[in-house]
C-alpha atoms as a PDB file:
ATOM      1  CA  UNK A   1       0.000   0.000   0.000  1.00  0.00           C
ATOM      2  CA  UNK A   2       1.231   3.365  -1.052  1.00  0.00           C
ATOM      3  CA  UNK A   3       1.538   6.192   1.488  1.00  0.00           C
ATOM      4  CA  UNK A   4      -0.429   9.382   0.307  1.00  0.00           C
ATOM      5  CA  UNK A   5       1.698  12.353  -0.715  1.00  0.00           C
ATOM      6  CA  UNK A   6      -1.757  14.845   0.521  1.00  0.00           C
ATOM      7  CA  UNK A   7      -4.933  14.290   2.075  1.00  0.00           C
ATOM      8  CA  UNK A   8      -6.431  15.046  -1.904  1.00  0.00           C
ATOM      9  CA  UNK A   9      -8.719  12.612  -3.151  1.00  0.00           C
ATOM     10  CA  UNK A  10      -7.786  13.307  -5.975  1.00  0.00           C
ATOM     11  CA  UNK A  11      -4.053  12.802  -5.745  1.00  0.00           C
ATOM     12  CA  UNK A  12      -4.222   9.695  -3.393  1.00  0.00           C
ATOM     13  CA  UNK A  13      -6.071   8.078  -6.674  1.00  0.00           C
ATOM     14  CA  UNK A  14      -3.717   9.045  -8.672  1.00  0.00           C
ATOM     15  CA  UNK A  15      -0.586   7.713  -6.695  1.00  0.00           C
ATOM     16  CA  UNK A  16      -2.815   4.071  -7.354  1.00  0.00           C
ATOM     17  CA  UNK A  17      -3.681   4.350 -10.918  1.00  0.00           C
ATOM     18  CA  UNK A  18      -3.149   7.367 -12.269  1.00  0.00           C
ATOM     19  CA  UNK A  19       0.723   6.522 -14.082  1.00  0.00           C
ATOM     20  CA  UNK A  20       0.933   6.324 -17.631  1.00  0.00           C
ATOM     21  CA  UNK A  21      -0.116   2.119 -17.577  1.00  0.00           C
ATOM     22  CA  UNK A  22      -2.295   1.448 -14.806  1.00  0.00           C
ATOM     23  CA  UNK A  23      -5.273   2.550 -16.503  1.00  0.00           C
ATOM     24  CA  UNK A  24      -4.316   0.532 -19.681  1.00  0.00           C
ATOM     25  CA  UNK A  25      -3.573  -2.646 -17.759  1.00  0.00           C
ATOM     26  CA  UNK A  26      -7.116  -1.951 -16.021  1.00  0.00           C
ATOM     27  CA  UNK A  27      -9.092  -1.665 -19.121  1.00  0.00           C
ATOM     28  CA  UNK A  28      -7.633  -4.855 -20.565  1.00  0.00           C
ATOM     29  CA  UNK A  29      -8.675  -6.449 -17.770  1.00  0.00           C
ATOM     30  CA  UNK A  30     -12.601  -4.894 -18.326  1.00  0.00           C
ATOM     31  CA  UNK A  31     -12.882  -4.750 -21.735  1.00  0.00           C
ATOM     32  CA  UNK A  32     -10.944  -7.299 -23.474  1.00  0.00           C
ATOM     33  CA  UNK A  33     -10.068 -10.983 -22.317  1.00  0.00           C
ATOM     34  CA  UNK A  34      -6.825 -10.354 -21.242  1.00  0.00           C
ATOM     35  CA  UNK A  35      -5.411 -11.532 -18.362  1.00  0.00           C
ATOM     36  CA  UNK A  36      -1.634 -12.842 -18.012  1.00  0.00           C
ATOM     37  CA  UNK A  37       1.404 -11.152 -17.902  1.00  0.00           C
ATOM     38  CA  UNK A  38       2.007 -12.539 -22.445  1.00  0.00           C
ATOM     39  CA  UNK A  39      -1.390 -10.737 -23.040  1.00  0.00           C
ATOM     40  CA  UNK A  40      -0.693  -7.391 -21.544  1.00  0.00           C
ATOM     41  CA  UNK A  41       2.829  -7.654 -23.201  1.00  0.00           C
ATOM     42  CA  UNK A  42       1.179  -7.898 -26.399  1.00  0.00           C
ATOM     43  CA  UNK A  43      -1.272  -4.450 -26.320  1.00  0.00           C
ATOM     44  CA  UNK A  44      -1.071  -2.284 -28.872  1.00  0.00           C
ATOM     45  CA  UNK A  45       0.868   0.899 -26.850  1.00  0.00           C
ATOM     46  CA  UNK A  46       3.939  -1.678 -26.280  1.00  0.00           C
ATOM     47  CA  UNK A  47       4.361  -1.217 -22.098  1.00  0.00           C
ATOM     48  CA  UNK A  48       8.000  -2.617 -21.465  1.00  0.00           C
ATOM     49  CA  UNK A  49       8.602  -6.111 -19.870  1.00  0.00           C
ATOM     50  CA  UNK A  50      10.177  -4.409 -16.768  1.00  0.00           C
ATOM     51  CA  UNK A  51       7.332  -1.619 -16.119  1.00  0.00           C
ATOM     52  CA  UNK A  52       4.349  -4.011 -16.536  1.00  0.00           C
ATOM     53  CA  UNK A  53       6.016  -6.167 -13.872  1.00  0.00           C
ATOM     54  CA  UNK A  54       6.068  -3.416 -11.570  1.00  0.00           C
ATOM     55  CA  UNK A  55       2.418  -2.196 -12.470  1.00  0.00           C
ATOM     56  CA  UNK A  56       1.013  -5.512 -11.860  1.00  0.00           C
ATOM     57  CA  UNK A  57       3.010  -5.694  -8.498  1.00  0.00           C
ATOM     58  CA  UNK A  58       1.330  -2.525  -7.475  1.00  0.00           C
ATOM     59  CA  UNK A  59      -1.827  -2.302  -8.574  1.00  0.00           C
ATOM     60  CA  UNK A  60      -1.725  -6.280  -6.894  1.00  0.00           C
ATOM     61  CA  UNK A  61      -0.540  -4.005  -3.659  1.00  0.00           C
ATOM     62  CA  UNK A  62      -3.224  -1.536  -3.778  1.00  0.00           C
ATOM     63  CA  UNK A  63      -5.988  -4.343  -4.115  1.00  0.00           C
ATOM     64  CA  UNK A  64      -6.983  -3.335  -7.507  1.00  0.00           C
ATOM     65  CA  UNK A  65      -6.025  -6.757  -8.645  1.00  0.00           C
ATOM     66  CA  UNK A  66      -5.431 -10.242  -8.086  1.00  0.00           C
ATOM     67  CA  UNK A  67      -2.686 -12.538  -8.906  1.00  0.00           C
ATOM     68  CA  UNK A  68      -4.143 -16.021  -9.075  1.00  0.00           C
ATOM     69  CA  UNK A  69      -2.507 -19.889 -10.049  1.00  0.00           C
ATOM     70  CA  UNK A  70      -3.369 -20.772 -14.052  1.00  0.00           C
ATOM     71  CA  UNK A  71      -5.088 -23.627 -14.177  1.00  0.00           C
ATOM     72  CA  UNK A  72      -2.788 -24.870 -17.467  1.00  0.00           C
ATOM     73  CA  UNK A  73       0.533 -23.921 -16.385  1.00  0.00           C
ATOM     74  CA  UNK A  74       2.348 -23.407 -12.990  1.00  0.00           C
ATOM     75  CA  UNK A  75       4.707 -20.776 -14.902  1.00  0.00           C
ATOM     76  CA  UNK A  76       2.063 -18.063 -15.878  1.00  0.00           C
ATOM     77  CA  UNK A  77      -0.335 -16.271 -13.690  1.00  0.00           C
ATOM     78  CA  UNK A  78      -3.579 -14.957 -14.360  1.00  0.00           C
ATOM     79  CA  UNK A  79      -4.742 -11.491 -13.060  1.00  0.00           C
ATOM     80  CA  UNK A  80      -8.196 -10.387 -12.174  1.00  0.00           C
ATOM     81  CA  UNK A  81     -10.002  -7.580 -11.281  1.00  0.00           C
ATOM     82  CA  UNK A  82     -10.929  -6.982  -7.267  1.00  0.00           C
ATOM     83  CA  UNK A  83     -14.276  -5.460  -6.380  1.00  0.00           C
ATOM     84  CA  UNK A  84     -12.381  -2.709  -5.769  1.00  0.00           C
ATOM     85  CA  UNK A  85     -10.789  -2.395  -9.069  1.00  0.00           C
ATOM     86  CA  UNK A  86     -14.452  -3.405 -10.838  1.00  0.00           C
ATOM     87  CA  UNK A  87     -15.686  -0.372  -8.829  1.00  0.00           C
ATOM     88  CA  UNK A  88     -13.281   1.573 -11.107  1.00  0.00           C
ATOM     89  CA  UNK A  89     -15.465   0.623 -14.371  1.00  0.00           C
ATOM     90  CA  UNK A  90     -17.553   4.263 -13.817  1.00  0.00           C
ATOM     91  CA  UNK A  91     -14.455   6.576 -13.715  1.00  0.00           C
ATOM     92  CA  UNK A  92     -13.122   4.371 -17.155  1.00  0.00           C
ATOM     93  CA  UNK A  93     -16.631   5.149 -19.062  1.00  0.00           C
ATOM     94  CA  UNK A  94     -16.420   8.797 -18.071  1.00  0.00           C
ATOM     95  CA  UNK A  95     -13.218   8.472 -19.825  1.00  0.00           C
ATOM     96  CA  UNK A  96     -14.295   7.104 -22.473  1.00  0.00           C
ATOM     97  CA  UNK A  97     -17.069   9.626 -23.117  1.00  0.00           C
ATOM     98  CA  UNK A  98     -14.967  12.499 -22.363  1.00  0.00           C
ATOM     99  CA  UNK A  99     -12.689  11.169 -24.706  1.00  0.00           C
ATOM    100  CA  UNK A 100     -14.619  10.652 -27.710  1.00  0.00           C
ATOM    101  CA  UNK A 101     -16.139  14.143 -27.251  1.00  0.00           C
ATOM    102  CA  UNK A 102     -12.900  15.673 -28.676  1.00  0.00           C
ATOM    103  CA  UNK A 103     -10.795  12.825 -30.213  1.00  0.00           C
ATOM    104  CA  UNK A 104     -11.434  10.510 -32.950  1.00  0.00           C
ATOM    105  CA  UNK A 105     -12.139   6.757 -32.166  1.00  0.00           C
ATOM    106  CA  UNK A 106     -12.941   3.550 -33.975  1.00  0.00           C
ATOM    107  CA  UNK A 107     -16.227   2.672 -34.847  1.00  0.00           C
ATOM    108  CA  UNK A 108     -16.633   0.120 -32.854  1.00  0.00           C
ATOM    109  CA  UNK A 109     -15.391   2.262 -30.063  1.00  0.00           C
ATOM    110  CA  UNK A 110     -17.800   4.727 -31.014  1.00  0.00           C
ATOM    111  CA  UNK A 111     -20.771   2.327 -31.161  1.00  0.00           C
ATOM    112  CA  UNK A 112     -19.614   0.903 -27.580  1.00  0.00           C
ATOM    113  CA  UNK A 113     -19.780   4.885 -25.871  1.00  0.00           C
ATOM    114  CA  UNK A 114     -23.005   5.664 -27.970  1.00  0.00           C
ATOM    115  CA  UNK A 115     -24.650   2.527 -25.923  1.00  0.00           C
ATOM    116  CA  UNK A 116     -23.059   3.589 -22.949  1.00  0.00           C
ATOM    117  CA  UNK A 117     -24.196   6.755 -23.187  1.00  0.00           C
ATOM    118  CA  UNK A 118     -27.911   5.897 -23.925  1.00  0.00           C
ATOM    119  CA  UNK A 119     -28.392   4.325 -20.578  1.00  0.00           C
ATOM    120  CA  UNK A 120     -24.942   4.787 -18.508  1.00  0.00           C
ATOM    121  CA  UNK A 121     -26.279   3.191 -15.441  1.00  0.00           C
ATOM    122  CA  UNK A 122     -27.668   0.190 -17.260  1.00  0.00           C
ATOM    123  CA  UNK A 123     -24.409  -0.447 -18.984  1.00  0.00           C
ATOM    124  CA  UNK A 124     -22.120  -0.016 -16.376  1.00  0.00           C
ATOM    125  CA  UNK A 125     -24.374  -2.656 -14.147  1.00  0.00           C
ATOM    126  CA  UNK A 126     -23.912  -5.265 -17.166  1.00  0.00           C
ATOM    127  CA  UNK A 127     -20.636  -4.794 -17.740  1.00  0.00           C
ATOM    128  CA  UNK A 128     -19.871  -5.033 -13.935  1.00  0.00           C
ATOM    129  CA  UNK A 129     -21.869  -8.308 -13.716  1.00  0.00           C
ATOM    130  CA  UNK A 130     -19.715  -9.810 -16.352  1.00  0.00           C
ATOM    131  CA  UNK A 131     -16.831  -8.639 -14.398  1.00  0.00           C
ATOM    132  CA  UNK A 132     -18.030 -10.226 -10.942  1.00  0.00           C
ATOM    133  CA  UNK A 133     -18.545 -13.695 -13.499  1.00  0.00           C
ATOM    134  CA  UNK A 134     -14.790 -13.771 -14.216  1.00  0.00           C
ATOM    135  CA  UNK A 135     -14.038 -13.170 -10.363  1.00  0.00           C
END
């Protein structure tokens, strides 16, 4: 566990997830089905072998996420999400909006905000049940 730099909300968050790579590791976790240490490696912005270790380690630390045994090989471990880190699936979607409001996005990232945005409280509930599935 971290020690807080202030008493700011705002910054104690940000001492857990707010580096460049939390957040990324985080969203795999939600949005895609990624969840060993190969399948983060292999994400699109190219995190090095050396930070991702230490990201994993802390966000592990912080209870955002576990580390758990894989059930097909002693050598790899998976990672999951904690209730606290599935609890972070609001702030992520007000990202997401915020973000296609001035940047361009896929389409299928577009079509994925537009139905989050018709009903935000309704998808974030589904998406968070799938989430508690997988835990």
């Amino acid at each position: 566990m971290i020690q807080p730099r202030s008493e700011c909300p705002l910054s104690y968050s940000l001492d857990v997830f707010g580096d460049k790579w939390s957040l990324l590791i985080i969203r795999d976790l939600m949005f895609t089905n990624k969840c060993t240490y190969n399948d983060f490696i292999k994400s699109d912005e190219g995190i090095a072998t050396n930070i991702l270790a230490a990201r994993l380690k802390s966000l592990e630390e912080n209870g955002i996420i576990d580390k758990l045994e894989h059930p097909d090989s002693k050598a790899k471990k998976l990672y999951k999400l904690t209730q606290k880190g599935i609890e972070l699936l609001p702030i992520i979607v007000e990202i997401y909006i915020w973000t296609d409001k001035y940047f361009a996005m896929s389409a299928d990232l577009k079509a994925t905000i537009k139905e989050a945005k018709k009903d935000k409280e309704k998808f974030i509930k589904q998406i968070t049940k799938e989430l508690k599935a997988k835990s």
